[in-house]
C-alpha atoms as a PDB file:
ATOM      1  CA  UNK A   1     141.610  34.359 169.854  1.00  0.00           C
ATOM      2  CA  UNK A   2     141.324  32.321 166.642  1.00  0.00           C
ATOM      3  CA  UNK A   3     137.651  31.285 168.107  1.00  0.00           C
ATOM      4  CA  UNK A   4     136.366  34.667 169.022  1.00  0.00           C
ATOM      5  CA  UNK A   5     137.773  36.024 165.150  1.00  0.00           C
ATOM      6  CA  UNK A   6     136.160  32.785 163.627  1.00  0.00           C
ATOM      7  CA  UNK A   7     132.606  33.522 165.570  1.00  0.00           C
ATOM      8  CA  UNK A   8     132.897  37.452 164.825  1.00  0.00           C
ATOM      9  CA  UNK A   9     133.279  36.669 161.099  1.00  0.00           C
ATOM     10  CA  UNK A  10     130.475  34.547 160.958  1.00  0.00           C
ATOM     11  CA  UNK A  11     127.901  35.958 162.847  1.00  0.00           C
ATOM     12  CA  UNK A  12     129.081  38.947 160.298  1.00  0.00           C
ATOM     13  CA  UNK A  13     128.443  37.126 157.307  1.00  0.00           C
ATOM     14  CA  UNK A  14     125.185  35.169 158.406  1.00  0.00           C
ATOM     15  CA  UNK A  15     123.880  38.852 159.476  1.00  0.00           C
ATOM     16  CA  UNK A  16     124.756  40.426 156.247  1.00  0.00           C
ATOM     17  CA  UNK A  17     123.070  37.811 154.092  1.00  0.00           C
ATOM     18  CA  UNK A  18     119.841  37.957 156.474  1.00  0.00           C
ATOM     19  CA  UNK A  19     119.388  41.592 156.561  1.00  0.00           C
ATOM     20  CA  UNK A  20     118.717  42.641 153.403  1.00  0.00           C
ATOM     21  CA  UNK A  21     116.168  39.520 152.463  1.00  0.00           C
ATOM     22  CA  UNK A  22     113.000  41.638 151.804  1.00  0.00           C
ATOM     23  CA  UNK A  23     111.108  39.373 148.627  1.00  0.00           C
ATOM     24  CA  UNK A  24     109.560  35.867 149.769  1.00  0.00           C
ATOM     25  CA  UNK A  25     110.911  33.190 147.626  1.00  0.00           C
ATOM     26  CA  UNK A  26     107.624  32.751 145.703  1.00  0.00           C
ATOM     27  CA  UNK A  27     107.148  34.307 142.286  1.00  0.00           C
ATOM     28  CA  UNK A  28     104.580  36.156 140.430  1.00  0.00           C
ATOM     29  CA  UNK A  29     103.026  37.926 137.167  1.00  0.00           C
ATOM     30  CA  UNK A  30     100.608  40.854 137.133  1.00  0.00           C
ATOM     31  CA  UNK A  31      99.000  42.824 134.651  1.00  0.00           C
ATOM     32  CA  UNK A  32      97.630  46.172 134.650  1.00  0.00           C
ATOM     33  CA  UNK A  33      98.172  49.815 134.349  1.00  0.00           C
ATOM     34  CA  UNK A  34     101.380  51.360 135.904  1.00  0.00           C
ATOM     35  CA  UNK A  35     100.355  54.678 137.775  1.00  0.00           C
ATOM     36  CA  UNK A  36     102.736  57.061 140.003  1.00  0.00           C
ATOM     37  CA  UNK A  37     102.382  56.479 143.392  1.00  0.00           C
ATOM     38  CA  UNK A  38     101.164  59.727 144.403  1.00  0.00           C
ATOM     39  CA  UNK A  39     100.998  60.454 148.219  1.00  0.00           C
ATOM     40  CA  UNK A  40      98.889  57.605 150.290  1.00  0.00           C
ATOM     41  CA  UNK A  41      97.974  56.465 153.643  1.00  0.00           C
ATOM     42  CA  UNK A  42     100.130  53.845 153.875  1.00  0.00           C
ATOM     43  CA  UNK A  43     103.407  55.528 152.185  1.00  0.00           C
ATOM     44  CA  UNK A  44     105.471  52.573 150.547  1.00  0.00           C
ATOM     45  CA  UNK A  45     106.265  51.881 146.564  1.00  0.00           C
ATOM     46  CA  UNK A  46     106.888  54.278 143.995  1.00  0.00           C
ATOM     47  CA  UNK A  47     104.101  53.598 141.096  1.00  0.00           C
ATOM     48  CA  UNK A  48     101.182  51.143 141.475  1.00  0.00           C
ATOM     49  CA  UNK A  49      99.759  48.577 139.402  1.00  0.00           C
ATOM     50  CA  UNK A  50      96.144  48.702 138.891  1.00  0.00           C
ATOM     51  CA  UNK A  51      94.641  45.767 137.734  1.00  0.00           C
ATOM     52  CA  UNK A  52      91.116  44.793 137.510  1.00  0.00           C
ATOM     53  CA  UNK A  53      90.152  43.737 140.659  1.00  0.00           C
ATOM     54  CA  UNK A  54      93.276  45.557 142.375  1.00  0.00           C
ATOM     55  CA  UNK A  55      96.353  47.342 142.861  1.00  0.00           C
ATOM     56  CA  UNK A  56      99.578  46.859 144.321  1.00  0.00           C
ATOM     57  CA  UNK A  57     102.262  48.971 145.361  1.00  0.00           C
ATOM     58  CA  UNK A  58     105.715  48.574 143.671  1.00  0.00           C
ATOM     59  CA  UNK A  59     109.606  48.918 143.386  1.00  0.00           C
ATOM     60  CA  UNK A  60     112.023  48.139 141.072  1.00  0.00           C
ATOM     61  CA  UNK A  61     116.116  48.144 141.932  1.00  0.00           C
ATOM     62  CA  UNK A  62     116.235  47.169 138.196  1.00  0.00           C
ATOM     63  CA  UNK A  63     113.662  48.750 136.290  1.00  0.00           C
ATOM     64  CA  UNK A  64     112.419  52.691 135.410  1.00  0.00           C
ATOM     65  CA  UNK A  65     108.885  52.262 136.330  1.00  0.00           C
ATOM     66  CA  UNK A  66     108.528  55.967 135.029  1.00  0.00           C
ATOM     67  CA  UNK A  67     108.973  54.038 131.385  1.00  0.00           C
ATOM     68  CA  UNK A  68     105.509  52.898 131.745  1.00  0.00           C
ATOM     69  CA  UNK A  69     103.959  55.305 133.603  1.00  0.00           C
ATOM     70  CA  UNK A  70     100.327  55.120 131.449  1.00  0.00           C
ATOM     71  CA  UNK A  71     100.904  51.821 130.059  1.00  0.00           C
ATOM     72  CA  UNK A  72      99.290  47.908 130.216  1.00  0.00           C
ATOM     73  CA  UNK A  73     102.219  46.054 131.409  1.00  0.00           C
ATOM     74  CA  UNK A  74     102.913  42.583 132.877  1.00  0.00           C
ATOM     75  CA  UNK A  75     105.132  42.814 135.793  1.00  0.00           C
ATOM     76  CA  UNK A  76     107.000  39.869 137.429  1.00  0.00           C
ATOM     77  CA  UNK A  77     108.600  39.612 140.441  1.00  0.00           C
ATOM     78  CA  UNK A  78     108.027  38.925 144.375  1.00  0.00           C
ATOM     79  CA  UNK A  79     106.243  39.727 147.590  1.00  0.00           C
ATOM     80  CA  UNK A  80     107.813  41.898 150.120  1.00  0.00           C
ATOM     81  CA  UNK A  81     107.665  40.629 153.340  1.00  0.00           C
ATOM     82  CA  UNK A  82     106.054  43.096 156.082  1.00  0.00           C
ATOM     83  CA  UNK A  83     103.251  44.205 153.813  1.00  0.00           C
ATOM     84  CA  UNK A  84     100.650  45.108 153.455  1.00  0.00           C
ATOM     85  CA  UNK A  85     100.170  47.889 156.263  1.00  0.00           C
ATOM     86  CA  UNK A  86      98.178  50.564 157.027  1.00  0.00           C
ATOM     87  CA  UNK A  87      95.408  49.246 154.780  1.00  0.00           C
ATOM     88  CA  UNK A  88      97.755  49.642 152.163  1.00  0.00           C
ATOM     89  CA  UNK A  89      98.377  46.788 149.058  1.00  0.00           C
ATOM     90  CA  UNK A  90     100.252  44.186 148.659  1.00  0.00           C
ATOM     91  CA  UNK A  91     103.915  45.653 147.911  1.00  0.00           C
ATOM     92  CA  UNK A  92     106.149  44.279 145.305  1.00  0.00           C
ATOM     93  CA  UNK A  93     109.084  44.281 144.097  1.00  0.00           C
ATOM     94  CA  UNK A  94     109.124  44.109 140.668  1.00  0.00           C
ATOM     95  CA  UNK A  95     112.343  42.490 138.642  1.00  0.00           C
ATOM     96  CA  UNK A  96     110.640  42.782 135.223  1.00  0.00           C
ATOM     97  CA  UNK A  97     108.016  44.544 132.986  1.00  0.00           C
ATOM     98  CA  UNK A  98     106.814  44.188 129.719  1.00  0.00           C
ATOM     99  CA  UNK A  99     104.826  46.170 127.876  1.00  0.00           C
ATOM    100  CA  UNK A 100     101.786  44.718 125.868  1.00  0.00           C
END
């Protein structure tokens, strides 16, 4: 009985800590102009990030993108694994922003 508890517990807490990985490991900055996200094709993120050359979808469980809506900001954070789809950018989830 001890076994079956002992296995149930941590197949529970290996499970828990897997499913909610969603960011590679790998860091990263980008600058550009925060926009609302609008409705797209490929329906993921809640602003965008236009920079020069691009533009990425985003998310923040930290930050009010809404704050800088308008705005040239550097945004760090991380890759979401999964994405891109649909023809659809990059998505990231962002952990900071600055404005400039």
């Amino acid at each position: 009985m001890k076994f079956f508890a002992l296995s149930f517990f941590t197949a529970l807490i290996f499970f828990a800590n897997t499913c909610n990985r969603q960011e590679t490991e790998g860091q990263m900055e980008l600058t550009g102009k925060i926009e609302s996200q609008g409705i797209t094709s490929y329906q993921y993120g809640t602003h965008v990030l236009k920079t020069e050359n691009e533009f990425y979808a985003l998310r923040s469980d930290k930050i009010d993108l809404d704050k800088f809506i308008g705005k040239e900001v550097t945004v760090s954070g991380s890759r979401i694994d999964g994405y891109p789809v649909d023809g659809g950018p990059l998505y990231i989830l962002v952990t900071n922003a600055k404005q400039l």
